[in-house]
C-alpha atoms as a PDB file:
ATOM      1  CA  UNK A   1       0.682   4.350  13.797  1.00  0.00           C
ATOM      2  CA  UNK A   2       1.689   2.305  16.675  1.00  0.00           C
ATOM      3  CA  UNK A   3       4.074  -0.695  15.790  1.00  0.00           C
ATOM      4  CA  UNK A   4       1.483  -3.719  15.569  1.00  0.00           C
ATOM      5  CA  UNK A   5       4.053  -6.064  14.153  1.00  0.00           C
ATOM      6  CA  UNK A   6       7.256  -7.232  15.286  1.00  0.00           C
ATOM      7  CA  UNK A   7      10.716  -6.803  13.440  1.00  0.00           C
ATOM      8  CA  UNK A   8      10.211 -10.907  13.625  1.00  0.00           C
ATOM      9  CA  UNK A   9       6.743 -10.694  12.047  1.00  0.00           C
ATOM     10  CA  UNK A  10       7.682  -7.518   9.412  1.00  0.00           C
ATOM     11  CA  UNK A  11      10.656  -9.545   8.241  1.00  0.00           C
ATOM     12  CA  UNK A  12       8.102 -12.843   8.343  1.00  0.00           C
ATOM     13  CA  UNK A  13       5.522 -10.772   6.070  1.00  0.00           C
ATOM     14  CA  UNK A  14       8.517  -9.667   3.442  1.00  0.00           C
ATOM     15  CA  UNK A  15       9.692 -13.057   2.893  1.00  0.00           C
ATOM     16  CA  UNK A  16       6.009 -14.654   2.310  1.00  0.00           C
ATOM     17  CA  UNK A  17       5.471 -11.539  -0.164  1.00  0.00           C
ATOM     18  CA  UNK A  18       8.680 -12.308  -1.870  1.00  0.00           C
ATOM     19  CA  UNK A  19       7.790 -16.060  -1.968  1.00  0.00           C
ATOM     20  CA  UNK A  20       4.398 -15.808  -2.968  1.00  0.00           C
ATOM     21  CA  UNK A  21       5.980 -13.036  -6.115  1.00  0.00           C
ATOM     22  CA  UNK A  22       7.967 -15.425  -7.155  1.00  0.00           C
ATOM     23  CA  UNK A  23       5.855 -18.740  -6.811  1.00  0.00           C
ATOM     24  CA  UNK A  24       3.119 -17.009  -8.987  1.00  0.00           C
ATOM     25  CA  UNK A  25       5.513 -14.896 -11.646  1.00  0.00           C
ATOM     26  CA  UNK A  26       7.499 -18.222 -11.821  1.00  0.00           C
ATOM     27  CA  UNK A  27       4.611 -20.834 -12.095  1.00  0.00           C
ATOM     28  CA  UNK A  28       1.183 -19.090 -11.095  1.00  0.00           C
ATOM     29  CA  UNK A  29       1.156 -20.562  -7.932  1.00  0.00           C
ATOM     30  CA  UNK A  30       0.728 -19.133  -4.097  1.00  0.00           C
ATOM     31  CA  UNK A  31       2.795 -20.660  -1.821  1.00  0.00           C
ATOM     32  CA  UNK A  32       0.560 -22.472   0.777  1.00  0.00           C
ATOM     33  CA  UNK A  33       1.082 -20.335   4.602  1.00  0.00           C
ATOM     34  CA  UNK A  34       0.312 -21.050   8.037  1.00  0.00           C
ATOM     35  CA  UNK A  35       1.210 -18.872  10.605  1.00  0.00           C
ATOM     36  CA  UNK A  36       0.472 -18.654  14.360  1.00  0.00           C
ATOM     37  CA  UNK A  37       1.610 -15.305  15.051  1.00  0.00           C
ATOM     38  CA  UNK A  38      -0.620 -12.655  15.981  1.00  0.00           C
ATOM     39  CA  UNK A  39       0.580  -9.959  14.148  1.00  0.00           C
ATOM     40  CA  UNK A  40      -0.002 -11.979  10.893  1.00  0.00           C
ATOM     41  CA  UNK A  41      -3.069 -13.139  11.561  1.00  0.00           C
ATOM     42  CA  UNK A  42      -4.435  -9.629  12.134  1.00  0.00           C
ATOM     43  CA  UNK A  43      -7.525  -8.595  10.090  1.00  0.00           C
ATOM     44  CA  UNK A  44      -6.394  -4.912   8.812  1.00  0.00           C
ATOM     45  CA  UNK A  45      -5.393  -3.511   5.316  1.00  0.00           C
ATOM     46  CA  UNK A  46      -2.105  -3.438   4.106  1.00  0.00           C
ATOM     47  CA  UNK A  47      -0.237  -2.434   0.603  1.00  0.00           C
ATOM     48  CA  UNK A  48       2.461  -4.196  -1.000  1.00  0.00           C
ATOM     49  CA  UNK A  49       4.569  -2.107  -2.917  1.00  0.00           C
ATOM     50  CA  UNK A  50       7.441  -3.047  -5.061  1.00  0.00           C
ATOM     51  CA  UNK A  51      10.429  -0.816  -6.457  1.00  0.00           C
ATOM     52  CA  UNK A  52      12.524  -1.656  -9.191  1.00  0.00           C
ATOM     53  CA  UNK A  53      15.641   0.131  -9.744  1.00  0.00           C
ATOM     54  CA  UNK A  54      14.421   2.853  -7.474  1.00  0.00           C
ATOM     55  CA  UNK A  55      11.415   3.260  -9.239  1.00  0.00           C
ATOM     56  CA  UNK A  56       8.056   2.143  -8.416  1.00  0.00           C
ATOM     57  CA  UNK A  57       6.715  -1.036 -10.273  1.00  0.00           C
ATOM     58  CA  UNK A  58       3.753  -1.997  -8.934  1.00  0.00           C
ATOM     59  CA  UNK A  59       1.356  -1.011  -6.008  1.00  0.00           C
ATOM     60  CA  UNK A  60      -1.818  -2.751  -4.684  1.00  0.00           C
ATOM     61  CA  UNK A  61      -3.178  -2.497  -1.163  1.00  0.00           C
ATOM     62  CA  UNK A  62      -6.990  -3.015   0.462  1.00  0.00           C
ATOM     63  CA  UNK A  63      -8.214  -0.900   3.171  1.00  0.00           C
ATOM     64  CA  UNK A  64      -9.870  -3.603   5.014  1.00  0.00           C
ATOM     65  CA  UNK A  65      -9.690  -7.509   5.233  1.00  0.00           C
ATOM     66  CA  UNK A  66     -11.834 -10.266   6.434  1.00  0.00           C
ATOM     67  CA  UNK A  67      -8.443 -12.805   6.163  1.00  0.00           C
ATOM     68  CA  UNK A  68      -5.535 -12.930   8.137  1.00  0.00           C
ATOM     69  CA  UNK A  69      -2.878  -9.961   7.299  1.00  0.00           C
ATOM     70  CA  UNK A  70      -0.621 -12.821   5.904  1.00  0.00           C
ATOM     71  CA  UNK A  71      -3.183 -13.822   3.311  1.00  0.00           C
ATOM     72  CA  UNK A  72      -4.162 -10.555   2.989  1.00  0.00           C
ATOM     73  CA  UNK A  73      -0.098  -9.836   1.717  1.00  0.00           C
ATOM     74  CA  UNK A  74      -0.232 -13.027  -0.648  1.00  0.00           C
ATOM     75  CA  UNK A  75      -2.973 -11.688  -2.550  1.00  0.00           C
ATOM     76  CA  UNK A  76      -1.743  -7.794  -2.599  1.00  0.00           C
ATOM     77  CA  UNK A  77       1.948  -8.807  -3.676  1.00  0.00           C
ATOM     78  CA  UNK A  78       0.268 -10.980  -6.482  1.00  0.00           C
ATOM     79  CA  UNK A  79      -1.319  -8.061  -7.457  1.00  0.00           C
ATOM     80  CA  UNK A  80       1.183  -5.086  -7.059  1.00  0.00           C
ATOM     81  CA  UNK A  81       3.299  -7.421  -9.776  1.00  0.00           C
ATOM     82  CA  UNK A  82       0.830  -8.649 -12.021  1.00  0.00           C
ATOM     83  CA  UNK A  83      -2.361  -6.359 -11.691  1.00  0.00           C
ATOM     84  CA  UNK A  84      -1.199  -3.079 -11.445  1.00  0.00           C
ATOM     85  CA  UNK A  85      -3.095  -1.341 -14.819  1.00  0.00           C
ATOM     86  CA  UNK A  86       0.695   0.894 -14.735  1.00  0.00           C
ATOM     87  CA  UNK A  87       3.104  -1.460 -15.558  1.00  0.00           C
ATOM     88  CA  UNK A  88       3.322  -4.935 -17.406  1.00  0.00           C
ATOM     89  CA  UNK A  89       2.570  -8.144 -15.308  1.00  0.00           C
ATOM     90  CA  UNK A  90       6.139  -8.631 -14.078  1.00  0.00           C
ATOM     91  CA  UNK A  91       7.749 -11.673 -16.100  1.00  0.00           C
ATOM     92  CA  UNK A  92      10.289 -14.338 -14.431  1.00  0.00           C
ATOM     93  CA  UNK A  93      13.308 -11.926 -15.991  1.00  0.00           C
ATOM     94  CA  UNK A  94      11.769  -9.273 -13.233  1.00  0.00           C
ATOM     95  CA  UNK A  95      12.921 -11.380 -10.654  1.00  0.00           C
ATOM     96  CA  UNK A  96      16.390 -10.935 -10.065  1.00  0.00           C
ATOM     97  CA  UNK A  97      16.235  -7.289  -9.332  1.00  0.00           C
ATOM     98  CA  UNK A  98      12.748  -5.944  -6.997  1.00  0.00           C
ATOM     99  CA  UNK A  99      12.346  -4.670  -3.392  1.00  0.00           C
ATOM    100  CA  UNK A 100       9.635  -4.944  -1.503  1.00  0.00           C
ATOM    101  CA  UNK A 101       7.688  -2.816   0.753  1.00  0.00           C
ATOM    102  CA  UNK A 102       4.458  -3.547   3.307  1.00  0.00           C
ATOM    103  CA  UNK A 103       1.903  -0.984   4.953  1.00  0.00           C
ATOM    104  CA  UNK A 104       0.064  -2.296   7.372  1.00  0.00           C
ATOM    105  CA  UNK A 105      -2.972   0.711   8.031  1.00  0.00           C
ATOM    106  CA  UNK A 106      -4.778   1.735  10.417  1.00  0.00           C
ATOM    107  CA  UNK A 107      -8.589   2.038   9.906  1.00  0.00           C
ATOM    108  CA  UNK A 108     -10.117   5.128   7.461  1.00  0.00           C
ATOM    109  CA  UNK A 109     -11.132   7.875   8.954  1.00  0.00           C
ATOM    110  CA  UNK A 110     -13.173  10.576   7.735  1.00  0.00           C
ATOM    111  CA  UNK A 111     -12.123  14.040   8.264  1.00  0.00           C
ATOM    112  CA  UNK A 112     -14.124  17.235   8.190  1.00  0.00           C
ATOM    113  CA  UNK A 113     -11.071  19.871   7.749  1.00  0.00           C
ATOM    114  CA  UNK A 114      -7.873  19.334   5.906  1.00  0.00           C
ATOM    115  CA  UNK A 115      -5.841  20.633   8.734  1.00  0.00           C
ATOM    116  CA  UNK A 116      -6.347  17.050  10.370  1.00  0.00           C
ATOM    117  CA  UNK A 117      -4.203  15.492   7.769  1.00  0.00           C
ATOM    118  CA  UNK A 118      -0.047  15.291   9.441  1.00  0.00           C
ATOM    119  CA  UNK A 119       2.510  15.235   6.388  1.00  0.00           C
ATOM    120  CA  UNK A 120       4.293  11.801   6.711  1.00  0.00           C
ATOM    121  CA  UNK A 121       2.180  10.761   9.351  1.00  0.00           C
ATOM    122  CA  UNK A 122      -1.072  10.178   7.495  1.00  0.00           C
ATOM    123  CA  UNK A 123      -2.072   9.068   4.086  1.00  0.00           C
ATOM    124  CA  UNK A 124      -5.044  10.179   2.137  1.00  0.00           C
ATOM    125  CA  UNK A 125      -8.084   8.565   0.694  1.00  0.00           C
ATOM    126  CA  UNK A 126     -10.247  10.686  -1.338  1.00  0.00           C
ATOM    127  CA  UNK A 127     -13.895  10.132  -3.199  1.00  0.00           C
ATOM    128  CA  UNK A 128     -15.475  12.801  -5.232  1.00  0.00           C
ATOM    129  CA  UNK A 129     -18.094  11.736  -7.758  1.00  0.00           C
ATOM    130  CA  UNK A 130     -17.258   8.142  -8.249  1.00  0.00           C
ATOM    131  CA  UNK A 131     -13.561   8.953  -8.173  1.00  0.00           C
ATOM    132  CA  UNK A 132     -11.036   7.695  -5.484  1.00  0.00           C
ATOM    133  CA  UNK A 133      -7.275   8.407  -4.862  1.00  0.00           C
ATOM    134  CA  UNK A 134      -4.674   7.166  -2.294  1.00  0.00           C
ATOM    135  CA  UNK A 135      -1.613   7.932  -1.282  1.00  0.00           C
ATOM    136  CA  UNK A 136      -0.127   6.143   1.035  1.00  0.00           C
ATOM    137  CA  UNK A 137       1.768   7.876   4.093  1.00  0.00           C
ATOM    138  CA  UNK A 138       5.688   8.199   3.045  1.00  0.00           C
ATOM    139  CA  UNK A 139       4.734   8.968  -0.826  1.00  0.00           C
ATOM    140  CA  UNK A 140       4.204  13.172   0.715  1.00  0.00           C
ATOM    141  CA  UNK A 141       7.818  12.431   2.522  1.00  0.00           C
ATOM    142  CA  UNK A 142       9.361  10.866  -0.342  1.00  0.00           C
ATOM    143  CA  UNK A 143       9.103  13.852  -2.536  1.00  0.00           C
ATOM    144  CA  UNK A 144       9.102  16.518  -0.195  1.00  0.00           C
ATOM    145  CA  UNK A 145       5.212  17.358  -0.245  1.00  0.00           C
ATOM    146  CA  UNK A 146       3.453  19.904   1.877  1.00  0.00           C
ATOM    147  CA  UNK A 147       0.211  19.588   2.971  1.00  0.00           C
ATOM    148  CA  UNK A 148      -1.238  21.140  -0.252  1.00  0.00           C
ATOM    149  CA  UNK A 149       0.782  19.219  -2.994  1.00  0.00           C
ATOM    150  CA  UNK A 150       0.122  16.290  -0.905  1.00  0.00           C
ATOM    151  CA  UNK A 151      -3.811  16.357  -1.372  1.00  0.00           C
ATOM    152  CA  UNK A 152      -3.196  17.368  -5.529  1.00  0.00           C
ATOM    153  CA  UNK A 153      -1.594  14.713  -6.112  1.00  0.00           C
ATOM    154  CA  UNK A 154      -4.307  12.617  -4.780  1.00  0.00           C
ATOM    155  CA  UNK A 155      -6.727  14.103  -6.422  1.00  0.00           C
ATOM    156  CA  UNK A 156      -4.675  13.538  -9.885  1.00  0.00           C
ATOM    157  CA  UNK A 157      -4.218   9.773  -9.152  1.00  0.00           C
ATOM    158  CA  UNK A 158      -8.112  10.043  -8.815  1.00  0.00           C
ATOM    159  CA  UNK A 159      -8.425  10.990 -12.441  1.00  0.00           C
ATOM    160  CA  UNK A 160      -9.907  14.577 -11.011  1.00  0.00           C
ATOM    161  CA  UNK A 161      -8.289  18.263 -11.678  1.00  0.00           C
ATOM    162  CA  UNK A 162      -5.735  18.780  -8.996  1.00  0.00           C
ATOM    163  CA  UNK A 163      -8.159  21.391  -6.948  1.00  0.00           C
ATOM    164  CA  UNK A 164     -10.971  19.081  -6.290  1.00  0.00           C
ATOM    165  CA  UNK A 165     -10.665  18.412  -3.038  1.00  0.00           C
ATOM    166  CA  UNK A 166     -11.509  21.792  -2.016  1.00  0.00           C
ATOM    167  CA  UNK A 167     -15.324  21.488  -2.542  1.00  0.00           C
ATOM    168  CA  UNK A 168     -17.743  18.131  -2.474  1.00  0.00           C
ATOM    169  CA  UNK A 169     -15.420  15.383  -1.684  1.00  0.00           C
ATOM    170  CA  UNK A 170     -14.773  12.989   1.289  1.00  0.00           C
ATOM    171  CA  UNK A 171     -11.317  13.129   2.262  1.00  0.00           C
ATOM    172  CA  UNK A 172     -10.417  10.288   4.471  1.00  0.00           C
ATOM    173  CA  UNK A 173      -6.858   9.935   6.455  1.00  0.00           C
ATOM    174  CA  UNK A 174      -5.051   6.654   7.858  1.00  0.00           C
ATOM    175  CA  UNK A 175      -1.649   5.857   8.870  1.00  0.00           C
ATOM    176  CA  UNK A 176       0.579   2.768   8.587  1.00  0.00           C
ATOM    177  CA  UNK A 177       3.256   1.077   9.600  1.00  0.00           C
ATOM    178  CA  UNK A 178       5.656   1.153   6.728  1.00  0.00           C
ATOM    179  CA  UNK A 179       8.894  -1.721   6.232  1.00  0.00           C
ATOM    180  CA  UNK A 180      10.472  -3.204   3.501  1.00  0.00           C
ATOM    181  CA  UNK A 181      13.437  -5.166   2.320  1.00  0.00           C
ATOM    182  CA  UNK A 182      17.093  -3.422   2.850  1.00  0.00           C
END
């Protein structure tokens, strides 16, 4: 994906997500935001993701938004810590040790052949009988994945046997622009 934001406005995004994590975990607030930039006040979908120890601890994102990126961060930070059905709502002792990371995607796309989908390039989105999976782009990179193990492992986070994406499902790809906190 093309870089839509600048290093100003990624490192501008981090800190409102880190804010707005600890405003809410601390007193269930959301830090009130204004920004001017135009790379915040995009209207795309983005994930928040946050690590713990190297290890994930919460991820939420949206495809789409109808509110400025920022906003669109606020609520998807509150989320990846308190919402995420895989972990515990993250408690004010969570605080002192989390990393944060922010995709910004591109649109869905739906694809007719899995030979569209680019390992580390693209992230999938998959729907098969009131099912859906994502993973987003660097998750395949991460762990080494080829093209294959990429689109099992999406169809396990789906809740469906690892081969169902070969037969009756819509396989959508995306890409993002991936930073987070060094």
């Amino acid at each position: 994906m093309a870089e839509i934001l600048t290093k100003k406005e990624q490192k501008d995004l981090l800190k409102i997500a880190r804010d707005t994590i600890v405003s809410y975990v601390g007193s269930a607030a959301i830090p009130s935001v204004e920004s001017a930039s135009r790379g915040l006040n995009l209207e795309c979908g983005c994930f928040v993701t946050i690590k713990q120890h190297g290890h994930l601890r919460g991820c939420i994102g949206n495809f789409v938004s109808e509110v400025p990126l920022y906003r669109l961060v606020q609520e998807m930070a509150v989320s990846a810590a308190t919402r995420d059905p895989r972990f515990y709502p993250m408690k004010k002792q969570d605080l002192d040790a989390f990393v944060l990371e922010i995709s910004v995607l591109s649109p869905l796309e739906l694809i007719s052949s899995v030979d569209r989908i680019k390992v580390g390039t693209h992230g999938i989105y998959l729907v098969k009988n009131g099912f859906r999976g994502v993973l987003l782009p660097q998750v395949a990179s991460e762990y080494g994945w080829d093209r294959e193990t990429f689109l099992k492992h999406t169809c396990l986070k789906a809740g469906l046997p690892e081969n169902a994406w070969q037969k009756d499902c819509e396989i959508y790809i995306f890409t993002a622009q991936v930073f987070g906190e060094t």
